[in-house]
PDB file of N, CA and C in Angstrom:
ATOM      1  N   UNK A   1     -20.192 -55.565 117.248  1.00  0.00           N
ATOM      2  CA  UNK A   1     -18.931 -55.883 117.878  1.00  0.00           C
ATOM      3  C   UNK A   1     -19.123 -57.007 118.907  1.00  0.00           C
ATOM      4  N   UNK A   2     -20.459 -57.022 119.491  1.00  0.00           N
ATOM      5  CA  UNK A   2     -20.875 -57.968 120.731  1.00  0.00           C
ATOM      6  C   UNK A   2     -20.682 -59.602 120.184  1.00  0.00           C
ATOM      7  N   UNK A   3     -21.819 -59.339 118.887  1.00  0.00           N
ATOM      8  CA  UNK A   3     -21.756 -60.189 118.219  1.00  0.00           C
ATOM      9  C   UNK A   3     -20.336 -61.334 117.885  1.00  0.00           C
ATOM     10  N   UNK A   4     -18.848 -60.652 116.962  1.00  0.00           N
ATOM     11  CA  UNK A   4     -17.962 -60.778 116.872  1.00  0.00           C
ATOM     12  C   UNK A   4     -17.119 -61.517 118.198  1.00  0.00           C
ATOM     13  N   UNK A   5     -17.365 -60.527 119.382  1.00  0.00           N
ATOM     14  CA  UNK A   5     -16.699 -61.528 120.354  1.00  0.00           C
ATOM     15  C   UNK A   5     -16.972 -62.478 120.889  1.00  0.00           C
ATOM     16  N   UNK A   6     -18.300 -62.783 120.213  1.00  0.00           N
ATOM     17  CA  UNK A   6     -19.214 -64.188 120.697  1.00  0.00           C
ATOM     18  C   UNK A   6     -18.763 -64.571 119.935  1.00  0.00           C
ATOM     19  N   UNK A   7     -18.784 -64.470 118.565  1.00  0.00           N
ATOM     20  CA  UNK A   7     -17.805 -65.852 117.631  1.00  0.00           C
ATOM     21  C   UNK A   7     -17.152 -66.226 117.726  1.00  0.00           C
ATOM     22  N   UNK A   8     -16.218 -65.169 118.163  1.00  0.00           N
ATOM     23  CA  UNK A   8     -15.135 -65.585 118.220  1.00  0.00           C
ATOM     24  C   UNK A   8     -14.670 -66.416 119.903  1.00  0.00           C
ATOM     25  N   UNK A   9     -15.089 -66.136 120.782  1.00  0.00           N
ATOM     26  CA  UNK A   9     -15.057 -67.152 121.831  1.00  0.00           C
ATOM     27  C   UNK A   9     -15.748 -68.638 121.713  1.00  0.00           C
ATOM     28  N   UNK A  10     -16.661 -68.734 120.811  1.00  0.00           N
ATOM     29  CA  UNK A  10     -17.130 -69.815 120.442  1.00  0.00           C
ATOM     30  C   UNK A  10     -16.317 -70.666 119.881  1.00  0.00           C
ATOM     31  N   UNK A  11     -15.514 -69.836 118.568  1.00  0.00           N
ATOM     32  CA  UNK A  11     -14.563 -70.994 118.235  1.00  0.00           C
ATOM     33  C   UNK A  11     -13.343 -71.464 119.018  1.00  0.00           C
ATOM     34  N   UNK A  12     -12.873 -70.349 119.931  1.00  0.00           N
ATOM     35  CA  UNK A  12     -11.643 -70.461 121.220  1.00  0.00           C
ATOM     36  C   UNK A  12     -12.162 -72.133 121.753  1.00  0.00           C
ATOM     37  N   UNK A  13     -13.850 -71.859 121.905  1.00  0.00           N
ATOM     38  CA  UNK A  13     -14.257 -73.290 122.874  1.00  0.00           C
ATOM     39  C   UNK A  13     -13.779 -74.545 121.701  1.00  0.00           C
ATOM     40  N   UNK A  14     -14.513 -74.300 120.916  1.00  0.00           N
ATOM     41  CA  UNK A  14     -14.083 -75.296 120.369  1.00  0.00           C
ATOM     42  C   UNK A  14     -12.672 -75.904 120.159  1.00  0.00           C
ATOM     43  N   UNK A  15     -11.938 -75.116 119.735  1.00  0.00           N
ATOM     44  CA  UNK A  15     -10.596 -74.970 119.694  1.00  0.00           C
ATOM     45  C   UNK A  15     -10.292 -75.857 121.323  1.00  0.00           C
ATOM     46  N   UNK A  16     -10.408 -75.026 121.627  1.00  0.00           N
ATOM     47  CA  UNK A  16      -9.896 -75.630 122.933  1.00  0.00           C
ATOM     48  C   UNK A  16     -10.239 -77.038 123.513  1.00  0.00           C
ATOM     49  N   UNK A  17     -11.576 -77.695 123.103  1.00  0.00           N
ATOM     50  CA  UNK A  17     -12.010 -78.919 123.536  1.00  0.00           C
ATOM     51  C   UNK A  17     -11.797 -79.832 122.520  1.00  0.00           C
ATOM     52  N   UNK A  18     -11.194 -79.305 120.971  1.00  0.00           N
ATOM     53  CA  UNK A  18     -10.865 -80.514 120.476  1.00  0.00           C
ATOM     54  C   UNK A  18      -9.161 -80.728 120.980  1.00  0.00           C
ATOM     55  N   UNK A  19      -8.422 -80.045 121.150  1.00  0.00           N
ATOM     56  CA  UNK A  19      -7.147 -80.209 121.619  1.00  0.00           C
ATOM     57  C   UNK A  19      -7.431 -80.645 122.964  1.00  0.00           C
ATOM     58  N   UNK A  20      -7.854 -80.556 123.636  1.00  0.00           N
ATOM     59  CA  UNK A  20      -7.874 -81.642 125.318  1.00  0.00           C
ATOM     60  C   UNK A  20      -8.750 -83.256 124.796  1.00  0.00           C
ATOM     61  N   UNK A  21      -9.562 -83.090 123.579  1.00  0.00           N
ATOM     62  CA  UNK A  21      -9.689 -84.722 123.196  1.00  0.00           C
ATOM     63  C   UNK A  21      -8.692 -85.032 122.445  1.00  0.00           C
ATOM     64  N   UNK A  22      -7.917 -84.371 122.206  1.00  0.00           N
ATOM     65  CA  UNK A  22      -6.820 -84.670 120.950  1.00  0.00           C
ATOM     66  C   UNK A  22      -7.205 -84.975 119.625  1.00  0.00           C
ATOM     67  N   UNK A  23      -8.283 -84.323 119.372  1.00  0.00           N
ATOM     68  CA  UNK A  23      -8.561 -84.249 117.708  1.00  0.00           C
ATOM     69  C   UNK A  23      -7.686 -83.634 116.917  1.00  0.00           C
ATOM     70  N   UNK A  24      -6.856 -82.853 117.510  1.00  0.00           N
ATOM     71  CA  UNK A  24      -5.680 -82.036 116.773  1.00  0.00           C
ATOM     72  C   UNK A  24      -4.240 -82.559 116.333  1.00  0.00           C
ATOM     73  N   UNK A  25      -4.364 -83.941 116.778  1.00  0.00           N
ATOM     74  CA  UNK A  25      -3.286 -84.482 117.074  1.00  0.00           C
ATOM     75  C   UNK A  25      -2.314 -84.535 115.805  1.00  0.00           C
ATOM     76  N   UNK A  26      -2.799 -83.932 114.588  1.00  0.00           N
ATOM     77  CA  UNK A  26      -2.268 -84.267 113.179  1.00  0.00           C
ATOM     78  C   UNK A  26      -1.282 -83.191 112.829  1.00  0.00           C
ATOM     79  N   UNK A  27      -2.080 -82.059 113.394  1.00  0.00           N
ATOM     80  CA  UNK A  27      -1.478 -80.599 113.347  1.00  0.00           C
ATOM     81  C   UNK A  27       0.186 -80.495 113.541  1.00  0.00           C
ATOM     82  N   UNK A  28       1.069 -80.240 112.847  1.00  0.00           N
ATOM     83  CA  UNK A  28       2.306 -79.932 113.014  1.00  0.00           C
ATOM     84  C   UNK A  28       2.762 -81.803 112.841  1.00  0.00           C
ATOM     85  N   UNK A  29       2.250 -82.365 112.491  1.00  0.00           N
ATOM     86  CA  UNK A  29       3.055 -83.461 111.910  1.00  0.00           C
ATOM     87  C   UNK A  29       2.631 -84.113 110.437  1.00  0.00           C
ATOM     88  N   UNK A  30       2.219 -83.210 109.463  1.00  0.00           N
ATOM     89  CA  UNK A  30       1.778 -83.658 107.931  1.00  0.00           C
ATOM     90  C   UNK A  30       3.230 -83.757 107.185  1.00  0.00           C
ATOM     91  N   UNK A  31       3.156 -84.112 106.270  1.00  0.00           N
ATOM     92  CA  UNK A  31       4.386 -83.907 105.625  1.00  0.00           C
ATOM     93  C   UNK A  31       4.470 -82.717 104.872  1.00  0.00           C
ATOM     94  N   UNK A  32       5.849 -82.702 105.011  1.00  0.00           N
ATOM     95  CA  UNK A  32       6.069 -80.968 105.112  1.00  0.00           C
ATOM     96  C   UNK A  32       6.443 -80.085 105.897  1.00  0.00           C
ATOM     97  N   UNK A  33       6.493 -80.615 107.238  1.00  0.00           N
ATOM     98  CA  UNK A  33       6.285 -79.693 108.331  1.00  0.00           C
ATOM     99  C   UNK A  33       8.070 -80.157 108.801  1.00  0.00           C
ATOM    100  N   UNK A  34       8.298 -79.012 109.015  1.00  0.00           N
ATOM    101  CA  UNK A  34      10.120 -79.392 109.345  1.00  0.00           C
ATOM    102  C   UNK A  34      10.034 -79.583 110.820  1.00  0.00           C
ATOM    103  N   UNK A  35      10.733 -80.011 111.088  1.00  0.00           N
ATOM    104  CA  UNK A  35      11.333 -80.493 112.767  1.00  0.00           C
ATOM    105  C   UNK A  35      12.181 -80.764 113.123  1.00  0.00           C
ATOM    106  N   UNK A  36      13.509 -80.429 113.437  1.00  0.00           N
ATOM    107  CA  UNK A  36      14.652 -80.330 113.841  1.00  0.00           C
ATOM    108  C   UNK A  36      15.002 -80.812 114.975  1.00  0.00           C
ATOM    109  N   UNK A  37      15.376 -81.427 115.892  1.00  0.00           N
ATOM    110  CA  UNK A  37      15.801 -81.364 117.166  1.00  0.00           C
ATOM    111  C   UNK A  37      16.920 -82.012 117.106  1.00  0.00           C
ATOM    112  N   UNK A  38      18.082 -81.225 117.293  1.00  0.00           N
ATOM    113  CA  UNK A  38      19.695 -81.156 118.118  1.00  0.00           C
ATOM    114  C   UNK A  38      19.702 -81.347 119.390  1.00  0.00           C
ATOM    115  N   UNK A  39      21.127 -81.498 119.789  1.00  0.00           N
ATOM    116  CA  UNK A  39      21.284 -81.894 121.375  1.00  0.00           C
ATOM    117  C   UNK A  39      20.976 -80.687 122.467  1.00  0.00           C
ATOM    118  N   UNK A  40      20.802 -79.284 121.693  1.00  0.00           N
ATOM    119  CA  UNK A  40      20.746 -78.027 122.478  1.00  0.00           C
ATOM    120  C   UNK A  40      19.802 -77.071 121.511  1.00  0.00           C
ATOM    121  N   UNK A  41      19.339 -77.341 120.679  1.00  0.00           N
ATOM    122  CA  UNK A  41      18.444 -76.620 119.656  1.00  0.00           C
ATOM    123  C   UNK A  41      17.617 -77.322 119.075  1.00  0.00           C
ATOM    124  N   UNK A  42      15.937 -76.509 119.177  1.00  0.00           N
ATOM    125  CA  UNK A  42      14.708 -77.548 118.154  1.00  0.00           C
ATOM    126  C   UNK A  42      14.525 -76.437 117.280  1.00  0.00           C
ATOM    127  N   UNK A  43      14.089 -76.898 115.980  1.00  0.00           N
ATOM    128  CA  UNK A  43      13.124 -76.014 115.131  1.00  0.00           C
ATOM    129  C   UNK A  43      12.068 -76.954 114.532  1.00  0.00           C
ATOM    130  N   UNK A  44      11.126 -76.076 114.648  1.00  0.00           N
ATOM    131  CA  UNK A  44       9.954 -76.494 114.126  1.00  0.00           C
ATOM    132  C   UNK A  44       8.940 -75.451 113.259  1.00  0.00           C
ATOM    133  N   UNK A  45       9.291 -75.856 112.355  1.00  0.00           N
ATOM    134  CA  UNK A  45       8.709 -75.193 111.372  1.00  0.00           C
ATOM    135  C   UNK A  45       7.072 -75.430 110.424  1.00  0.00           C
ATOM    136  N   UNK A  46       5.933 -75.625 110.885  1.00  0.00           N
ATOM    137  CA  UNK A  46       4.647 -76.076 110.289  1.00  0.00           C
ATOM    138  C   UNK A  46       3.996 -75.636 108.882  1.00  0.00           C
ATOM    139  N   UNK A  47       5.292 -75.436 107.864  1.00  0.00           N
ATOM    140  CA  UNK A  47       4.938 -75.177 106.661  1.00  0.00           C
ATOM    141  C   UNK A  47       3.288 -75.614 106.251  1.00  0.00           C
ATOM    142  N   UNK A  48       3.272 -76.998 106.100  1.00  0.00           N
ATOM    143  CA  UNK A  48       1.941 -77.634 105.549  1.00  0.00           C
ATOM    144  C   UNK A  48       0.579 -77.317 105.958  1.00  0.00           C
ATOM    145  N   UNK A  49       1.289 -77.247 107.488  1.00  0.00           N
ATOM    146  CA  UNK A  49      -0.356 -77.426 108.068  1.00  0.00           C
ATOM    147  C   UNK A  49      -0.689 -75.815 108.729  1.00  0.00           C
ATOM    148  N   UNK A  50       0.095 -75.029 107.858  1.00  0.00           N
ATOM    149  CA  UNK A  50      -0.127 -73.378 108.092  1.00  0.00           C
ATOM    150  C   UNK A  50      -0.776 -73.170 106.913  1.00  0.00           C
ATOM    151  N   UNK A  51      -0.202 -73.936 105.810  1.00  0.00           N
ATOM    152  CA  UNK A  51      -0.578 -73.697 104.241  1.00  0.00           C
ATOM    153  C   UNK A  51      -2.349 -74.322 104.360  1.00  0.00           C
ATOM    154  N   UNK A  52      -2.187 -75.241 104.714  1.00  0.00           N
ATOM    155  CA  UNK A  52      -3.929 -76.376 104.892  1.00  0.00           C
ATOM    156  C   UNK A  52      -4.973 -75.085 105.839  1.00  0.00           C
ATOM    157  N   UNK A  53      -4.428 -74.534 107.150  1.00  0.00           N
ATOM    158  CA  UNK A  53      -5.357 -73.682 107.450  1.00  0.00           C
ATOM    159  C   UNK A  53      -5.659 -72.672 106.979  1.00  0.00           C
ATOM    160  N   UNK A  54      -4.785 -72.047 106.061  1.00  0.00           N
ATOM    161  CA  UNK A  54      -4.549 -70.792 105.318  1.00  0.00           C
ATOM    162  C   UNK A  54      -5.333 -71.078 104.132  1.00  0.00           C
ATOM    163  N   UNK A  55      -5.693 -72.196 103.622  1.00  0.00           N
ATOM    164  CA  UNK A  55      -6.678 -72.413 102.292  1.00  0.00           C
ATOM    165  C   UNK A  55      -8.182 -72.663 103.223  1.00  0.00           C
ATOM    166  N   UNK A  56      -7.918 -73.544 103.981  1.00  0.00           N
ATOM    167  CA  UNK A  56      -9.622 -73.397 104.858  1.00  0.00           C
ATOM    168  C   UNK A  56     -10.219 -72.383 105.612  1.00  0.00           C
ATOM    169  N   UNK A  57      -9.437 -71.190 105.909  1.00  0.00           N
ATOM    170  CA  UNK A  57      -9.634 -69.809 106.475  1.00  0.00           C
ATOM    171  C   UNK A  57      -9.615 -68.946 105.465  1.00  0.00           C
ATOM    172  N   UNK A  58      -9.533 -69.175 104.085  1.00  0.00           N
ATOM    173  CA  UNK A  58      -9.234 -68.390 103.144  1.00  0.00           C
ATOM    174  C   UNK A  58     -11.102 -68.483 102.414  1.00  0.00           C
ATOM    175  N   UNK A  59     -11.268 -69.938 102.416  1.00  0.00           N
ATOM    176  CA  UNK A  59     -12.652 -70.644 101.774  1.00  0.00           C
ATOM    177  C   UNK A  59     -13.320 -69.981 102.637  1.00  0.00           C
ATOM    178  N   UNK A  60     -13.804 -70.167 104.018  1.00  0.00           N
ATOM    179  CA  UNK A  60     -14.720 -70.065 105.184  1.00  0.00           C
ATOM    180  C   UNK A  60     -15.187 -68.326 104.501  1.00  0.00           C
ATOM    181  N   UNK A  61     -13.801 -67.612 104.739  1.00  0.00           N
ATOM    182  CA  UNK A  61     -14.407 -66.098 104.662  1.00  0.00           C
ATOM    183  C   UNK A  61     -14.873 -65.472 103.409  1.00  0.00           C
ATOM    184  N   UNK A  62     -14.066 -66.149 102.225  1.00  0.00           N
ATOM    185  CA  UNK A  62     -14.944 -66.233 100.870  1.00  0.00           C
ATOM    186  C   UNK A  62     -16.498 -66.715 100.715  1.00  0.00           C
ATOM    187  N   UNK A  63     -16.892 -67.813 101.465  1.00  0.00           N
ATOM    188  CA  UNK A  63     -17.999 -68.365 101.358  1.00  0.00           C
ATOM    189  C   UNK A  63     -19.130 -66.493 102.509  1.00  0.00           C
ATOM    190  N   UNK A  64     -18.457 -66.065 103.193  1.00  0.00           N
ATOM    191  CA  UNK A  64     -18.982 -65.702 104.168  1.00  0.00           C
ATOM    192  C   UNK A  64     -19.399 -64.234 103.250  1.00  0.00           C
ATOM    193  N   UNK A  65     -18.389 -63.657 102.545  1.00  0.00           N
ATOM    194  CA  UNK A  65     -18.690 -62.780 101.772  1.00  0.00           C
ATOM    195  C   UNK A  65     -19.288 -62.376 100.519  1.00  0.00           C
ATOM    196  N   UNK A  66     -19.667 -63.928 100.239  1.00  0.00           N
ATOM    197  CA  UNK A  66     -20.349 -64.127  98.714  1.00  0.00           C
ATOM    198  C   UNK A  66     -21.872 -64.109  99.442  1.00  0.00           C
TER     199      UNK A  66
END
């Protein structure tokens, strides 16, 4: 379990230091990704780039269990 919360804070870091360099900057603007903004209402919807992490989080834990 010790283990686990070390991974998982490891990737938080990472996570976290590529978004303050702005390596993330792509995230929520691929095509695909809806975005709405009205004079009193936004939606934003990240179809694509939910679908893109959802196939590379899908690979990672396949690779992890083979």
């Amino acid at each position: 379990m010790a283990n686990l919360f070390l991974g998982l804070g490891a990737l938080f870091l990472l996570i976290g230091i590529a978004l303050k360099w702005g390596l993330l900057d792509w995230f929520g603007r691929l095509p695909g990704d809806i975005r709405y903004e009205g004079e009193h209402f936004a939606f934003f919807a990240p179809i694509t780039s939910m679908l893109l992490i959802s196939i590379l989080l899908s690979l990672i834990l396949w690779l992890f269990n083979r």
